[in-house]
Protein backbone atom coordinates (compact mmCIF):
# COMPACT_ATOMS: atom_id res chain seq x y z
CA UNK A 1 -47.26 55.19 -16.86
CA UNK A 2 -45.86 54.50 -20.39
CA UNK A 3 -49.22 53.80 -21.45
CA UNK A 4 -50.49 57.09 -20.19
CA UNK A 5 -47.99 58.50 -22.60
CA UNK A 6 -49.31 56.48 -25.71
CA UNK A 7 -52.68 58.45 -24.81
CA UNK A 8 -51.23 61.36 -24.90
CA UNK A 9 -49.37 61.15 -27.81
CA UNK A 10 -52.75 59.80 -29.58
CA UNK A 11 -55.31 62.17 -28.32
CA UNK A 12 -53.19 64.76 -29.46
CA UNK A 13 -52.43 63.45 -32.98
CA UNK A 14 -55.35 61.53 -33.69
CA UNK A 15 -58.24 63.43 -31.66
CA UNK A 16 -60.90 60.80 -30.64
CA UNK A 17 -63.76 64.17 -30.97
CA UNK A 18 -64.31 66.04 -34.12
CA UNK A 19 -64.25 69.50 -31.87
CA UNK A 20 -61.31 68.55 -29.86
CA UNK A 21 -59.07 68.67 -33.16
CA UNK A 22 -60.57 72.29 -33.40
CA UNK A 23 -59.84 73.73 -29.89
CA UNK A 24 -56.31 73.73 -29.33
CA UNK A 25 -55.95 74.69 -25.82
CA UNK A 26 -58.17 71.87 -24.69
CA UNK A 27 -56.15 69.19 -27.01
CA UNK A 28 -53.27 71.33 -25.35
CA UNK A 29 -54.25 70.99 -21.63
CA UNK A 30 -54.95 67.02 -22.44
CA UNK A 31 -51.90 65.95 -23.76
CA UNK A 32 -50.27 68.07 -20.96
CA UNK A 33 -52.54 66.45 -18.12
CA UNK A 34 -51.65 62.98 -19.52
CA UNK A 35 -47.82 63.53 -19.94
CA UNK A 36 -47.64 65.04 -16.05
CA UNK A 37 -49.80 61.94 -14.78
CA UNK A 38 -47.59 59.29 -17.05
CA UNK A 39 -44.44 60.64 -15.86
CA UNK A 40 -45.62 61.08 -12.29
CA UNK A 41 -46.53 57.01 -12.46
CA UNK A 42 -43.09 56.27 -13.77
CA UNK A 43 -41.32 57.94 -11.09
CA UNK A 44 -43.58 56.14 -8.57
CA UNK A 45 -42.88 52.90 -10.46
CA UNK A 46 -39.33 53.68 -10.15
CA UNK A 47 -39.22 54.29 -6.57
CA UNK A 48 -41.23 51.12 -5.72
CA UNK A 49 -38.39 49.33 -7.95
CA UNK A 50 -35.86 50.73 -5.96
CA UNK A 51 -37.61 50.41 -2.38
CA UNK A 52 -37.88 46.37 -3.64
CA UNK A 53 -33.85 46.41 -4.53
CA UNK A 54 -32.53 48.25 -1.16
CA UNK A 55 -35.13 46.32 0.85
CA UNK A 56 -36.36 42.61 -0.39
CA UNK A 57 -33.91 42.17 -2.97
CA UNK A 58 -31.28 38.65 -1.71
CA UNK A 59 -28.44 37.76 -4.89
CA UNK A 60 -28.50 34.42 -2.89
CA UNK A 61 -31.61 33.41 -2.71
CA UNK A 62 -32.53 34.94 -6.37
CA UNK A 63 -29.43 33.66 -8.19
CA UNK A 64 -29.27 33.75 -12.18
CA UNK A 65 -32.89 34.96 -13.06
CA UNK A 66 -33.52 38.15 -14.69
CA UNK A 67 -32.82 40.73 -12.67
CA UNK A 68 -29.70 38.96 -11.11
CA UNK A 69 -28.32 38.22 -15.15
CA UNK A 70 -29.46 42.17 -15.81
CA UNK A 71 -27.32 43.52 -12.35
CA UNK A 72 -24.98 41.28 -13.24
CA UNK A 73 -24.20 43.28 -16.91
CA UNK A 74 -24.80 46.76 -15.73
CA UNK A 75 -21.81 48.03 -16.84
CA UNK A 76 -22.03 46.55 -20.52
CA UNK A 77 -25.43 47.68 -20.68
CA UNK A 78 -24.51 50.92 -19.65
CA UNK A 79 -21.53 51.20 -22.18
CA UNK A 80 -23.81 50.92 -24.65
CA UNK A 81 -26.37 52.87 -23.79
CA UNK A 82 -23.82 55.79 -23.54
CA UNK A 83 -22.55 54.67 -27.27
CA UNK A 84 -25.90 54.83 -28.35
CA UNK A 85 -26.69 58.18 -26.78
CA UNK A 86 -23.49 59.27 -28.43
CA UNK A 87 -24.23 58.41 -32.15
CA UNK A 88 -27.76 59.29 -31.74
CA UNK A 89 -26.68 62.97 -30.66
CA UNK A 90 -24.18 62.94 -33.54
CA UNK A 91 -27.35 62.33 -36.10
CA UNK A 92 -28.14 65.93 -37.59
């Protein structure tokens, strides 16, 4: 999915076809295409993720690896997150 992005972002500001840099509403309809298809692949990513954690997911049998240490800090991770989102929407 977040690959599918990177494309998008490149083919649109670095076109790969001397013509394409030419004819905007094809370099348009791209970028577009590969944005909807990226995000569409994240969400499905996303829901897999969660399907594993409601599902397969056992603290006892999967104690202190990554995702245990991870749901173990949500909260601090979250806190600063929100700071960040904070000063970054403070930036002018």
């Amino acid at each position: 999915g977040s690959l599918t992005i990177v494309v998008a972002h490149h083919m649109y500001s670095m076109p790969p076809y001397p013509y394409l840099a030419t004819d905007y509403g094809t370099q348009l309809s791209l970028f577009t295409h590969h944005m909807w298809i990226g995000g569409f692949l994240i969400v499905g990513a996303a829901a897999h993720a969660t399907i594993f954690m409601v599902r397969d997911y056992d603290p006892t049998i999967r104690y202190n690896d990554i995702l245990d240490r991870v749901l173990r800090h949500r909260d601090a991770i979250i806190s600063h997150l929100n700071w960040v989102c904070i000063f970054l929407a403070q930036q002018k």
